[in-house]
C-alpha atoms as a PDB file:
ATOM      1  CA  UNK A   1     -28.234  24.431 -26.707  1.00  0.00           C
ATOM      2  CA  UNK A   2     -31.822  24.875 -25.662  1.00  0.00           C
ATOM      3  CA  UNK A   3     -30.491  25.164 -21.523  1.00  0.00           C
ATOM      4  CA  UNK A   4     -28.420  27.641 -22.475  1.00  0.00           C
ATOM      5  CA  UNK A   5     -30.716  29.574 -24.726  1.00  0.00           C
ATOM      6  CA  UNK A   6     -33.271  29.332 -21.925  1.00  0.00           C
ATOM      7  CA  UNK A   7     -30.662  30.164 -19.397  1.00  0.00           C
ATOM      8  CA  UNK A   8     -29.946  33.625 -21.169  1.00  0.00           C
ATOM      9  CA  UNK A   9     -33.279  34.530 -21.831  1.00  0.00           C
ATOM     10  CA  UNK A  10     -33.115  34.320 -17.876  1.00  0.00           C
ATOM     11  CA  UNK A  11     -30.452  36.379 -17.433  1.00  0.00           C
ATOM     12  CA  UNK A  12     -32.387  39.177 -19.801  1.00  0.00           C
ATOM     13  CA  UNK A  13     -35.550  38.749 -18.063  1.00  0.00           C
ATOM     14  CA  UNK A  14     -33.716  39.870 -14.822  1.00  0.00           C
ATOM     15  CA  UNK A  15     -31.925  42.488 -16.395  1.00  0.00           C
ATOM     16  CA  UNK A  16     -35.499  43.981 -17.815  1.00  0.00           C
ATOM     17  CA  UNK A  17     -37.130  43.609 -14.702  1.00  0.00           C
ATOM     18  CA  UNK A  18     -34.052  45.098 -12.477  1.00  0.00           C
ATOM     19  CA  UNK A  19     -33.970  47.981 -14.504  1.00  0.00           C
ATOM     20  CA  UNK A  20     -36.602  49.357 -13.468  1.00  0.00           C
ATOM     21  CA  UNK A  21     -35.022  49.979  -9.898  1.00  0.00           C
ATOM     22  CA  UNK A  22     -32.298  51.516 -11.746  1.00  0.00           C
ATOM     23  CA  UNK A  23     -34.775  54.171 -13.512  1.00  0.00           C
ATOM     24  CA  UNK A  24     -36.400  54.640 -10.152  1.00  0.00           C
ATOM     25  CA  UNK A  25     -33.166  54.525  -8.251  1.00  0.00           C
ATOM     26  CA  UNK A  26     -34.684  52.989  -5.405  1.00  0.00           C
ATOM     27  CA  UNK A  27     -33.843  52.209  -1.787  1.00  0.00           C
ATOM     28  CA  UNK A  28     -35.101  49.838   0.734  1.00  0.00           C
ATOM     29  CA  UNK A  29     -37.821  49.408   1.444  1.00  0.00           C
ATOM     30  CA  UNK A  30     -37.897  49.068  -2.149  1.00  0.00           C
ATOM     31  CA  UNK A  31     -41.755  48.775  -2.589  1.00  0.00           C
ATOM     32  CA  UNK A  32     -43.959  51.994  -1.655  1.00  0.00           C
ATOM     33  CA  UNK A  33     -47.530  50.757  -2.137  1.00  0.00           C
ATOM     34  CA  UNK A  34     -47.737  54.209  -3.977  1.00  0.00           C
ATOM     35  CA  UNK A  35     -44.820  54.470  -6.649  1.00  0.00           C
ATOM     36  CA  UNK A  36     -45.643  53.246  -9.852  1.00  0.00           C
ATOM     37  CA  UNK A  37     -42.714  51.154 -11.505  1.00  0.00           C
ATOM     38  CA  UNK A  38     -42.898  52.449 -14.767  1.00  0.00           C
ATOM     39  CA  UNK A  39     -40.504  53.017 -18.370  1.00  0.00           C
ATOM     40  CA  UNK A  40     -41.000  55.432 -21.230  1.00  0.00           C
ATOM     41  CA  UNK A  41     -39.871  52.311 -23.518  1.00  0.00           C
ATOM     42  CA  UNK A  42     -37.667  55.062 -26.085  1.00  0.00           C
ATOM     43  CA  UNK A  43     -35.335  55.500 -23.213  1.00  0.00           C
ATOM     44  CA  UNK A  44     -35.115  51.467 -22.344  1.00  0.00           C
ATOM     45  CA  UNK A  45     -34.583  50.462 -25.832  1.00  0.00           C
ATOM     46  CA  UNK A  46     -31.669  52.952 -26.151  1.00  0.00           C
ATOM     47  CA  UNK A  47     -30.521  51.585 -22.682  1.00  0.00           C
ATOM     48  CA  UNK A  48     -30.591  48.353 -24.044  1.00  0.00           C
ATOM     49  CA  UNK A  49     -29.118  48.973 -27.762  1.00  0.00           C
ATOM     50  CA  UNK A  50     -26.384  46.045 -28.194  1.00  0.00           C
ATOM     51  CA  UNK A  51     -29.173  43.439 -27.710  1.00  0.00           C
ATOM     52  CA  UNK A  52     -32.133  45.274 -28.482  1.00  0.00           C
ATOM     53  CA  UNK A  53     -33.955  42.324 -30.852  1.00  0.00           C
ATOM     54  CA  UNK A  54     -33.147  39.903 -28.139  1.00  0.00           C
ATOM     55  CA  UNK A  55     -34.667  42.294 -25.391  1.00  0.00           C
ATOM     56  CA  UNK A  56     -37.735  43.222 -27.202  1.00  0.00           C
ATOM     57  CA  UNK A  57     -38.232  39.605 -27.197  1.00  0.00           C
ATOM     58  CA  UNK A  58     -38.061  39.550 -23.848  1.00  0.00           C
ATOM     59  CA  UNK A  59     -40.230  42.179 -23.264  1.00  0.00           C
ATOM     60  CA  UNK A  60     -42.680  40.556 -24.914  1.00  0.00           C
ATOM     61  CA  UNK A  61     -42.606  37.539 -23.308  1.00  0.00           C
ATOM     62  CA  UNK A  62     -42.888  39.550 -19.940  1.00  0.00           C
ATOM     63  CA  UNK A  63     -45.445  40.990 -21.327  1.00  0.00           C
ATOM     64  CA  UNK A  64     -47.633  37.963 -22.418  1.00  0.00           C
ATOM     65  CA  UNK A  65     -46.946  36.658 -18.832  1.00  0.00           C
ATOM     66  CA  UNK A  66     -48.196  39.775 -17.449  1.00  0.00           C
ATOM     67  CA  UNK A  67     -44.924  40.602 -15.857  1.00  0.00           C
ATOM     68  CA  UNK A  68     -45.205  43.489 -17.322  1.00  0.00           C
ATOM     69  CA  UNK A  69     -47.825  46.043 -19.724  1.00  0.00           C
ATOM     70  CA  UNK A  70     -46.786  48.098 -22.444  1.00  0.00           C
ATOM     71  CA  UNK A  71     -49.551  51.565 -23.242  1.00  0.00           C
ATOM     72  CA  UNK A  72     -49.422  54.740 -24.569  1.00  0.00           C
ATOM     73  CA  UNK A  73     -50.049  57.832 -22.460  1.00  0.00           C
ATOM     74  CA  UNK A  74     -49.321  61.000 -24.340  1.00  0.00           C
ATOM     75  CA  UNK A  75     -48.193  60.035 -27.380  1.00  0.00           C
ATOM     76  CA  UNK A  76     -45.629  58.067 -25.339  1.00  0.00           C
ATOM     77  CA  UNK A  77     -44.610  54.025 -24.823  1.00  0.00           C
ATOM     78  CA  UNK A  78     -44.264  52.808 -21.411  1.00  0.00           C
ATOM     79  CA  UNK A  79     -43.704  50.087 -20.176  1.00  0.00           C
ATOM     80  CA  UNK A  80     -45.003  49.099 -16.127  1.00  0.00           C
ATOM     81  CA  UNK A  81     -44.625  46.285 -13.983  1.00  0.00           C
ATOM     82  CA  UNK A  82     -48.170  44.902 -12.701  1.00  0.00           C
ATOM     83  CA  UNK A  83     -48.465  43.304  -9.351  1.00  0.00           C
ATOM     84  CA  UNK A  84     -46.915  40.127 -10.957  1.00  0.00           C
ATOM     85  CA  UNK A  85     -44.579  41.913 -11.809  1.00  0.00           C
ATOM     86  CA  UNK A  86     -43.641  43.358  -8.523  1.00  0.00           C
ATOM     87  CA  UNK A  87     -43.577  40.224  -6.780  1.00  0.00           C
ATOM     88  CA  UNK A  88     -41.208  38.753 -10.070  1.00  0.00           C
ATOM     89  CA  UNK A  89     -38.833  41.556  -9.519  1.00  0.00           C
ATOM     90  CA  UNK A  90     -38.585  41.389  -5.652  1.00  0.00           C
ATOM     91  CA  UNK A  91     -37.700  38.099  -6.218  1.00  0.00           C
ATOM     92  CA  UNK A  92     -34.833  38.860  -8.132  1.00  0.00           C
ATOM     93  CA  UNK A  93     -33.923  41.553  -5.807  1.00  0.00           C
ATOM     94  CA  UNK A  94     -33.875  38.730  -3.127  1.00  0.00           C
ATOM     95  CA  UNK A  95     -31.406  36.885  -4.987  1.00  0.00           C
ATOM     96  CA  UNK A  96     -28.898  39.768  -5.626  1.00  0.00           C
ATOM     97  CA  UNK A  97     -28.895  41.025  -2.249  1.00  0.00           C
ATOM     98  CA  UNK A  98     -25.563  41.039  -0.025  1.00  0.00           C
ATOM     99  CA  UNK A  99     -24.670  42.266   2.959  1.00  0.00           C
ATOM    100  CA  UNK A 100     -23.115  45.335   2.957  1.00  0.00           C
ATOM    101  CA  UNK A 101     -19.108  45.553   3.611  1.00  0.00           C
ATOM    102  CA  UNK A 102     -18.728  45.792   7.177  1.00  0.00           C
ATOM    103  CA  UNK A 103     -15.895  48.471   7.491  1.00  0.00           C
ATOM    104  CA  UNK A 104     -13.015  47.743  10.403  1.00  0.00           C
ATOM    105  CA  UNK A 105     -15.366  47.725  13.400  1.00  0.00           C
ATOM    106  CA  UNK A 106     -17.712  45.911  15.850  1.00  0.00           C
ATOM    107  CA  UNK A 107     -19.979  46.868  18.216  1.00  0.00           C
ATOM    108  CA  UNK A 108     -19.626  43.909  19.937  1.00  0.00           C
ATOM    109  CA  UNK A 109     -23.181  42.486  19.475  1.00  0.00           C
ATOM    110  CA  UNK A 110     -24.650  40.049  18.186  1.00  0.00           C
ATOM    111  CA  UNK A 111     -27.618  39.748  15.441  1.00  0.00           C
ATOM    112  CA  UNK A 112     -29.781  36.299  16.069  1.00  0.00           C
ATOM    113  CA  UNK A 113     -32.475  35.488  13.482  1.00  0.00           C
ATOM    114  CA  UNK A 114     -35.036  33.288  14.966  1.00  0.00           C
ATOM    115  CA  UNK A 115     -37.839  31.400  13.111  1.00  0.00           C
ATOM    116  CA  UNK A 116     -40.911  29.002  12.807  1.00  0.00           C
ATOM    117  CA  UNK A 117     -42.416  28.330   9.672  1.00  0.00           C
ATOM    118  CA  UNK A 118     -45.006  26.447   8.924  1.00  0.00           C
ATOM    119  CA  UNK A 119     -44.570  23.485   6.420  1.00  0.00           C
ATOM    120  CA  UNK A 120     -46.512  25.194   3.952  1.00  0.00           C
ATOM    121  CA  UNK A 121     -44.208  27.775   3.553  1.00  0.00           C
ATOM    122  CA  UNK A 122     -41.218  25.372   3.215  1.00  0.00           C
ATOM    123  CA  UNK A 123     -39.975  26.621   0.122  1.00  0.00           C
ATOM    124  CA  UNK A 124     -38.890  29.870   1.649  1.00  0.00           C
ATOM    125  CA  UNK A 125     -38.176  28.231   4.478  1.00  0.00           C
ATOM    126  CA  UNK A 126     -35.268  26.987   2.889  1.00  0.00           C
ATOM    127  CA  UNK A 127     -34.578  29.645   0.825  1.00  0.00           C
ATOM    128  CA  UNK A 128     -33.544  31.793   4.045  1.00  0.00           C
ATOM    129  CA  UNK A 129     -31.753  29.160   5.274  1.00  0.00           C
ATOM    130  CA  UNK A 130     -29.411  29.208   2.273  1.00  0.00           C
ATOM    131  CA  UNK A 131     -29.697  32.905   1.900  1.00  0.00           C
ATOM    132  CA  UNK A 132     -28.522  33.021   5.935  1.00  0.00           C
ATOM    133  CA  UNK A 133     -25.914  30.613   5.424  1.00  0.00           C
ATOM    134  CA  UNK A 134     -24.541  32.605   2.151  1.00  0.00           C
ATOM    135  CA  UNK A 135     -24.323  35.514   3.990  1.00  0.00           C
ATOM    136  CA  UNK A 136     -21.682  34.133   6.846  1.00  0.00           C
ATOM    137  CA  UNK A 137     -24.144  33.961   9.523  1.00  0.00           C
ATOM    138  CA  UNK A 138     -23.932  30.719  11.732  1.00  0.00           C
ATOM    139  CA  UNK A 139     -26.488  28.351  12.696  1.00  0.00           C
ATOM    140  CA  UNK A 140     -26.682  28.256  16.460  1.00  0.00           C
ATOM    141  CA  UNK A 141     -29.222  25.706  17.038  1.00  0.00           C
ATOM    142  CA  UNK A 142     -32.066  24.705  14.572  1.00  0.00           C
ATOM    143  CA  UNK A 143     -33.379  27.877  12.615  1.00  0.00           C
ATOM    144  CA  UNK A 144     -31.132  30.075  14.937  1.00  0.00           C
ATOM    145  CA  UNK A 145     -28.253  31.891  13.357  1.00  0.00           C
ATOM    146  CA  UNK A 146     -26.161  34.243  14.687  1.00  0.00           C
ATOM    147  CA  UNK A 147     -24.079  36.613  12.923  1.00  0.00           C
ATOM    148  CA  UNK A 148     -21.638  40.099  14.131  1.00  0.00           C
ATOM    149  CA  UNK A 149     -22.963  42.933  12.064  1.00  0.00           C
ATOM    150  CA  UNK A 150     -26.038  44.678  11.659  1.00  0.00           C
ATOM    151  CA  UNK A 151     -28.081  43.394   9.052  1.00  0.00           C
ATOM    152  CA  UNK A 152     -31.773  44.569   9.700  1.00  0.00           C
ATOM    153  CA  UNK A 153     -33.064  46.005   6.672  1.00  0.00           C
ATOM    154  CA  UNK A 154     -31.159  42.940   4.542  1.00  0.00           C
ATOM    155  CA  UNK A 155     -33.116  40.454   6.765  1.00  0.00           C
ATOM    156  CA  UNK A 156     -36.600  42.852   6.807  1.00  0.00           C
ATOM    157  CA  UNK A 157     -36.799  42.710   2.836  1.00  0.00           C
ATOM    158  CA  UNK A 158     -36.424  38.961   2.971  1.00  0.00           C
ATOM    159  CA  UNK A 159     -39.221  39.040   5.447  1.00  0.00           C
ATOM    160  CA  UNK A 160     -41.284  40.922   3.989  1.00  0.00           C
ATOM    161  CA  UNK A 161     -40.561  39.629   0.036  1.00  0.00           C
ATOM    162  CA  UNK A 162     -41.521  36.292   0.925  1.00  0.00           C
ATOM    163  CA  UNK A 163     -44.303  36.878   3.571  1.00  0.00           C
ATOM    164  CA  UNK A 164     -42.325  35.897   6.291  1.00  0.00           C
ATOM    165  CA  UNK A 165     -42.895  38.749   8.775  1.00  0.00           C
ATOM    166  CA  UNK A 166     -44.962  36.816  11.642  1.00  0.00           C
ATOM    167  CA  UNK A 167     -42.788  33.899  11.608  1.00  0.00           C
ATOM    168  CA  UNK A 168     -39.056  35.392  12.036  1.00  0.00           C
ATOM    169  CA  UNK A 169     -37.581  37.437  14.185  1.00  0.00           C
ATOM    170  CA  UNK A 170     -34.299  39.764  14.208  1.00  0.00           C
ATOM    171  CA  UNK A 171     -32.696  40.199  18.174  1.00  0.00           C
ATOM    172  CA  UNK A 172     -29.284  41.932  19.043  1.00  0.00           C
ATOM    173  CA  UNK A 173     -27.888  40.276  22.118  1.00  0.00           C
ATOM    174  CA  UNK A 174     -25.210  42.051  24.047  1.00  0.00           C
ATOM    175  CA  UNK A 175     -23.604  38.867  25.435  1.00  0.00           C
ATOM    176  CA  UNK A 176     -24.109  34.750  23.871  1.00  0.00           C
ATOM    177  CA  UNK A 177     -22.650  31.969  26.745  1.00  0.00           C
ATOM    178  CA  UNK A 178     -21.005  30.358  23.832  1.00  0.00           C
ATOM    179  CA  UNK A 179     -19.510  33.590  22.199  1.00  0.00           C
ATOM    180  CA  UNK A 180     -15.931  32.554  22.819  1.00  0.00           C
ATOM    181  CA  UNK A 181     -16.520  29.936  20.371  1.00  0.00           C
ATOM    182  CA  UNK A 182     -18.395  32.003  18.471  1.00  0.00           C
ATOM    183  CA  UNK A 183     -15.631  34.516  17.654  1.00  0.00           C
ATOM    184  CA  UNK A 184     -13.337  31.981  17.050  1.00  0.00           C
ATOM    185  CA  UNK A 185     -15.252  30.750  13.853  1.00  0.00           C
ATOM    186  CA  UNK A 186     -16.042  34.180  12.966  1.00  0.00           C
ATOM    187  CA  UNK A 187     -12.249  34.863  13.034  1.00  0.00           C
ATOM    188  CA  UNK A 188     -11.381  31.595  11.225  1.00  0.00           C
ATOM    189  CA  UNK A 189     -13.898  32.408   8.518  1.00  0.00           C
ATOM    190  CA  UNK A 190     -12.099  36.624   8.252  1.00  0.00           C
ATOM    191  CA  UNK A 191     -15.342  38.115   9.030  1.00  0.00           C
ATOM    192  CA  UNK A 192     -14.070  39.454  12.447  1.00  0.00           C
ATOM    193  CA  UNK A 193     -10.286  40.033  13.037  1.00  0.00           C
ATOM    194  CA  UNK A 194      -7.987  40.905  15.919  1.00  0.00           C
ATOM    195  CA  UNK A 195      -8.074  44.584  15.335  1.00  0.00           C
ATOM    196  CA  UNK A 196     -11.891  44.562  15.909  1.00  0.00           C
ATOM    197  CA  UNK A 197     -12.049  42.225  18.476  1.00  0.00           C
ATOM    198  CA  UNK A 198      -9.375  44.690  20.483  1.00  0.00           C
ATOM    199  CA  UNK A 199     -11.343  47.629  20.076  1.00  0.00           C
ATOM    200  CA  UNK A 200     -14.288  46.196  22.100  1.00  0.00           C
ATOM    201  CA  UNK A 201     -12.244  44.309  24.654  1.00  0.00           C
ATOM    202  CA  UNK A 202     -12.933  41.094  23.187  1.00  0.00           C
ATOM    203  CA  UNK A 203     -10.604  38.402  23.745  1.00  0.00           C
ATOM    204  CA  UNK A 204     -10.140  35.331  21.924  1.00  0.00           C
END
């Protein structure tokens, strides 16, 4: 009983934190330096109505872990995420990102992420490994994967979320020795098909 109670109060945490991309409607690059990710907290708790005791709960645990600060500014409640906060939420972000659908065509190229990260960092290390891997992109040789579609700003906000900037690197290769095999697994896994690879003179 306790996993699961901590495992929803989880689950609400995320939901309080990604709604504040929903007020703001943002787009990547999801952090401007200058926006201010704030609430008037009247409009949350309405959002937020079926489980409102459970999310003022939350809230305030967010707030006593200076997620997140709650003050009055004419009269008015908001609530804003402090730099903690920030770094919490793109976090999350990182988590529910996905590829976009890739619509019935190919360029023909190739997207290679490259890296070298340092030991210390090996916790998100491995996290973009898995992340990566998730997506459908295959690992060419040690922390080289290769995957069809474009993909930049995906793998930029992973980058930059987890302070990886210096160490990775994002190419598009026309041409990979190896790409017969390449295709093959791409078609295997549905990611490419026929119709795609006829359109750019690809064969099999």
């Amino acid at each position: 009983m306790d996993k699961l109670k901590f495992k929803l109060s989880k689950i609400i945490a995320r939901q309080i934190l990604l709604y504040f991309i929903d007020v703001n409607r943002a787009v990547l690059p999801f952090f401007d330096k200058y926006r201010t990710y704030r609430i008037a907290f009247k409009e949350y708790d309405e959002f937020r109505a079926n489980d409102k005791e459970k999310f003022r709960k939350e809230i305030y645990r967010l707030k006593q872990e200076k997620f997140i600060k709650k003050y009055y500014e004419n009269k008015i409640c908001y609530l804003e995420l402090t730099a903690k906060g920030k770094e919490k939420l793109k976090r999350c972000l990182a988590d529910e990102l996905e590829l976009p659908v890739v619509d019935n065509a190919w360029d023909g190229k190739w997207r290679m992420v490259i890296f070298d990260i340092p030991n210390e960092k090996s916790k998100s290390r491995d996290y973009l490994r898995r992340k990566l891997l998730n997506y459908g992109f295959l690992e060419l040789q040690k922390s080289i994967y290769v995957f069809p579609f474009d993909c930049l700003n995906e793998i930029n906000f992973l980058k930059n979320t987890f302070y990886l900037k210096p160490y990775v690197q994002y190419i598009v290769a026309d041409r990979i020795e190896t790409e017969t095999d390449l295709i093959t697994i791409f078609l295997d896994r549905n990611i490419l098909t026929q119709n795609m690879l006829d359109k750019v003179k690809r064969v099999k």
